[in-house]
Protein backbone atom coordinates (compact mmCIF):
# COMPACT_ATOMS: atom_id res chain seq x y z
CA UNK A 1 -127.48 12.39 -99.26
CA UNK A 2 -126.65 15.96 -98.56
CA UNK A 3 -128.91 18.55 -99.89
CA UNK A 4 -126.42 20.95 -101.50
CA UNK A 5 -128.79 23.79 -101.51
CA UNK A 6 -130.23 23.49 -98.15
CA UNK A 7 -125.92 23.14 -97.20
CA UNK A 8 -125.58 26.36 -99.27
CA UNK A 9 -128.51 28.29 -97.38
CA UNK A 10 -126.92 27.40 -94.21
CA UNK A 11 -123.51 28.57 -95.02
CA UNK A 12 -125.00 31.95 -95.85
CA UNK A 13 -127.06 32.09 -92.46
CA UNK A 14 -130.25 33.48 -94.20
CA UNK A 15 -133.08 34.17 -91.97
CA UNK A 16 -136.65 35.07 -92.26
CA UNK A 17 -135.22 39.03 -92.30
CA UNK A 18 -132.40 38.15 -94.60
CA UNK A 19 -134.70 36.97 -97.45
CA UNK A 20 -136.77 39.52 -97.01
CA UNK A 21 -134.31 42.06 -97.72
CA UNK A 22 -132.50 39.89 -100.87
CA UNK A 23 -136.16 40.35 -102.71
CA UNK A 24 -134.86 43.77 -103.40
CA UNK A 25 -133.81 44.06 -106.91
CA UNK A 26 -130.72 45.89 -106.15
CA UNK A 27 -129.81 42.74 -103.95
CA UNK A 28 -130.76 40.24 -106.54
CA UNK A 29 -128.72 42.34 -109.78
CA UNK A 30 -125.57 43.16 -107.67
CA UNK A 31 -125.40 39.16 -106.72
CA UNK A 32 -124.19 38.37 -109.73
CA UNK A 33 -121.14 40.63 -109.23
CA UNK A 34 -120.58 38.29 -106.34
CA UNK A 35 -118.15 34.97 -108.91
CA UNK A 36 -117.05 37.66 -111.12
CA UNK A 37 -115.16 39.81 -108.19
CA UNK A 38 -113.78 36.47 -106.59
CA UNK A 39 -113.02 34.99 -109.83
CA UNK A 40 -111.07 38.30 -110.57
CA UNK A 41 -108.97 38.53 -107.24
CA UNK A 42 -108.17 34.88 -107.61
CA UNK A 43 -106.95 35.57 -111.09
CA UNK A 44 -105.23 38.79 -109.59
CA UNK A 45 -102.67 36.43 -108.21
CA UNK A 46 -100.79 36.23 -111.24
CA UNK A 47 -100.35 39.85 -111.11
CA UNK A 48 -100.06 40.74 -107.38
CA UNK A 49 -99.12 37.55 -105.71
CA UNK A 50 -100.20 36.84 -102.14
CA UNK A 51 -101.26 40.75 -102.26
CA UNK A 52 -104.71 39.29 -104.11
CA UNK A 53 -105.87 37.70 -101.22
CA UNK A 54 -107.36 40.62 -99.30
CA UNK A 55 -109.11 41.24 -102.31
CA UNK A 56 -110.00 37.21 -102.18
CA UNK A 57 -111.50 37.88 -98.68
CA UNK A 58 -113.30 41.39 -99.76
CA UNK A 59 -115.27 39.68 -102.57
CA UNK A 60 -116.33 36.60 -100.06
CA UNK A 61 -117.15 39.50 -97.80
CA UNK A 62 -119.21 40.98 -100.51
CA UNK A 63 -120.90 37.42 -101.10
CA UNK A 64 -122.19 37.11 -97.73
CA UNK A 65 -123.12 41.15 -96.85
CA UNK A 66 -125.55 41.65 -100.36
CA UNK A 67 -128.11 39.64 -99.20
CA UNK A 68 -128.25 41.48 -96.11
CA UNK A 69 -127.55 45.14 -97.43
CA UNK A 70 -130.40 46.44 -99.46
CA UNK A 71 -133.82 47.26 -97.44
CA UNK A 72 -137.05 45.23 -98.21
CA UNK A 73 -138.58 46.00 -101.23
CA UNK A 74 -142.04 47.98 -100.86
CA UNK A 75 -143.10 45.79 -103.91
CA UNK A 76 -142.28 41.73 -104.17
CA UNK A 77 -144.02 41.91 -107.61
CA UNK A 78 -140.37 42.36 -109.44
CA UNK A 79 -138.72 39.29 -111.73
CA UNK A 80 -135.97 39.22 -108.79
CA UNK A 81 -138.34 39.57 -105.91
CA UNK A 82 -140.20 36.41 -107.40
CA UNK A 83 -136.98 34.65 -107.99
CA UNK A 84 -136.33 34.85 -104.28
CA UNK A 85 -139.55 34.03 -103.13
CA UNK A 86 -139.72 31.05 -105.03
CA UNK A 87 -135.96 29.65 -104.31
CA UNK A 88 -137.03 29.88 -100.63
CA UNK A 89 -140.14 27.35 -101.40
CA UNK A 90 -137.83 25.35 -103.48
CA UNK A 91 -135.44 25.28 -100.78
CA UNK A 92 -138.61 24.39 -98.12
CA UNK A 93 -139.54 21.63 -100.81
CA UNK A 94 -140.02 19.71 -97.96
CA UNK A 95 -142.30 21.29 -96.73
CA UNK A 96 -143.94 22.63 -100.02
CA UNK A 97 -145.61 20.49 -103.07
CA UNK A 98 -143.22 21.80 -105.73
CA UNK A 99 -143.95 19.87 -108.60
CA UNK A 100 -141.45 17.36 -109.87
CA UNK A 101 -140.65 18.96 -113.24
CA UNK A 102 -139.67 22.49 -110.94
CA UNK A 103 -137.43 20.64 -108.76
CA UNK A 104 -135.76 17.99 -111.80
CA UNK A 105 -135.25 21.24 -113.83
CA UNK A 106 -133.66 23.25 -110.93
CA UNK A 107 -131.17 19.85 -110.78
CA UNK A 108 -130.28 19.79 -114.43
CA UNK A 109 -129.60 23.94 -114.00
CA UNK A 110 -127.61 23.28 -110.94
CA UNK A 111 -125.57 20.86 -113.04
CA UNK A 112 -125.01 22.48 -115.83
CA UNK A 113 -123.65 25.36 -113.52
CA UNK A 114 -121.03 22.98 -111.67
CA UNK A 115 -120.19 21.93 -114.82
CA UNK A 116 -119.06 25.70 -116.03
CA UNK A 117 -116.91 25.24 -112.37
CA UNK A 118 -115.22 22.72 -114.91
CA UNK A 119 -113.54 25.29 -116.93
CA UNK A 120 -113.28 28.04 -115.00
CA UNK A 121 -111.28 26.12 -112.49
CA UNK A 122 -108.89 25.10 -114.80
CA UNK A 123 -108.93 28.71 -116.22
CA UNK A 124 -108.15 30.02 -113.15
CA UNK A 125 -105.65 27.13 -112.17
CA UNK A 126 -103.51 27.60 -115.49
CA UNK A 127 -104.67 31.28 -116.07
CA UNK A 128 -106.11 30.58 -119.18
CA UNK A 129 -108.56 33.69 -119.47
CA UNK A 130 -110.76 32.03 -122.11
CA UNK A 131 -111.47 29.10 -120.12
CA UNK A 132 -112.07 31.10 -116.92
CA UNK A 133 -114.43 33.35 -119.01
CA UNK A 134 -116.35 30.78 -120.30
CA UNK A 135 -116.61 29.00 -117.14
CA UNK A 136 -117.45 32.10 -115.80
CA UNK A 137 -120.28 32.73 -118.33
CA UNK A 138 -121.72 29.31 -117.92
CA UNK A 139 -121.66 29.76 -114.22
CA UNK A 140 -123.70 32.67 -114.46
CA UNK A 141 -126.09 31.79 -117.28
CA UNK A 142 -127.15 28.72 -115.56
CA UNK A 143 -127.50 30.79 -112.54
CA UNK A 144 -129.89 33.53 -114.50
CA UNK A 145 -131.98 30.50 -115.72
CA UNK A 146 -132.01 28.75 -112.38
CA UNK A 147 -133.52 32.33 -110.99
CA UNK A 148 -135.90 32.42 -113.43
CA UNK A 149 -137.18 29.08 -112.69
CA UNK A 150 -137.65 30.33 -109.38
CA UNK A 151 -139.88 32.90 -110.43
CA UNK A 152 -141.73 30.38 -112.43
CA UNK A 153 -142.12 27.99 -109.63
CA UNK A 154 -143.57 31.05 -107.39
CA UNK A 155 -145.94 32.02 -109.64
CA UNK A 156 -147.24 28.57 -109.98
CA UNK A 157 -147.60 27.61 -106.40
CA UNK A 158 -149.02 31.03 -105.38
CA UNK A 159 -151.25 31.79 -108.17
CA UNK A 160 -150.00 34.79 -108.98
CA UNK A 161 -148.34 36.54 -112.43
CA UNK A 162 -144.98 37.80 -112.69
CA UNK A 163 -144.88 41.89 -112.46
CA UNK A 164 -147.98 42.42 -110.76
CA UNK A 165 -147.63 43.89 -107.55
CA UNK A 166 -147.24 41.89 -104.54
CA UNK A 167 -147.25 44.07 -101.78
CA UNK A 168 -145.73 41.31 -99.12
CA UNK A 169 -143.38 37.93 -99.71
CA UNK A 170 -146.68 35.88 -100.56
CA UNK A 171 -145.28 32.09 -99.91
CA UNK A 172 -148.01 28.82 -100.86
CA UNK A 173 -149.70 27.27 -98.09
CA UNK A 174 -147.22 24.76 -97.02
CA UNK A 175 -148.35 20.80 -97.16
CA UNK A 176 -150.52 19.63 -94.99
CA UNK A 177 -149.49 16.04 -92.96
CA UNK A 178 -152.43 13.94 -93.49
């Protein structure tokens, strides 16, 4: 079975540097501006036709440049630095013991967010802007949670507490093959 995150990470081409630089805060906040702008030029097609996809392509564009935009932070201590620290061990689960409840809850937040893709689709389909906002906002939510179960999982597997300084990407020591 395909791992839809791992699928995910590889259509955004993240490496080591990449990460690095999406710990920023200003990478992690303005990533959430990434659905809303594509969701808006898709829906711009009622008003502009054909003219909406440029915009279409400029918020993809956006989607895969913010990751890779901001510089490192000089602090991975942050609630978003954490968040991205510990989606790259949940996305190395392989290689890292993430306990079981991390990764089942990171599945039920992953669902719940395709199943906002539900209505939004349809909002944006039929441009119904109540169903495309609530899609939207279930989307997102799910997203916020999913992030902050990310930080959660970080600060379990490396011993560490939320907003204290970290001054480099601390990752756990990755399993050992026995």
């Amino acid at each position: 079975m395909t791992d839809i995150y791992r699928a995910a990470e590889r259509l955004m081409g993240m490496e080591d540097a990449d990460w690095r630089r999406h710990a920023n805060p200003l990478s992690v906040w303005t990533r959430f501006t990434c659905l809303p702008l594509i969701v808006l030029a898709i829906y711009a097609r009622q008003w502009i036709g054909w003219g909406a996809l440029p915009l279409v392509l400029l918020a993809v564009a956006w989607t895969w440049i913010n990751p890779r935009l901001f510089p490192p932070p000089a602090d991975f201590g942050s609630w978003a630095a954490r968040g991205t620290l510990g989606e790259r061990v949940f996305l190395a689960r392989h290689r890292y013991d993430v306990p079981a409840h991390h990764i089942r809850m990171a599945h039920i937040l992953t669902g719940l967010s395709a199943l906002g893709l539900v209505p939004l689709i349809y909002g944006l389909v039929t441009f119904d802007a109540w169903a495309t906002g609530a899609g939207l906002l279930a989307v997102i939510l799910s997203k916020v949670w999913f992030v902050d179960r990310m930080v959660w999982i970080h600060a379990d597997m490396t011993d560490t507490q939320p907003g204290d300084p970290l001054p480099d990407p601390t990752l756990p020591h990755e399993r050992t093959t026995s």
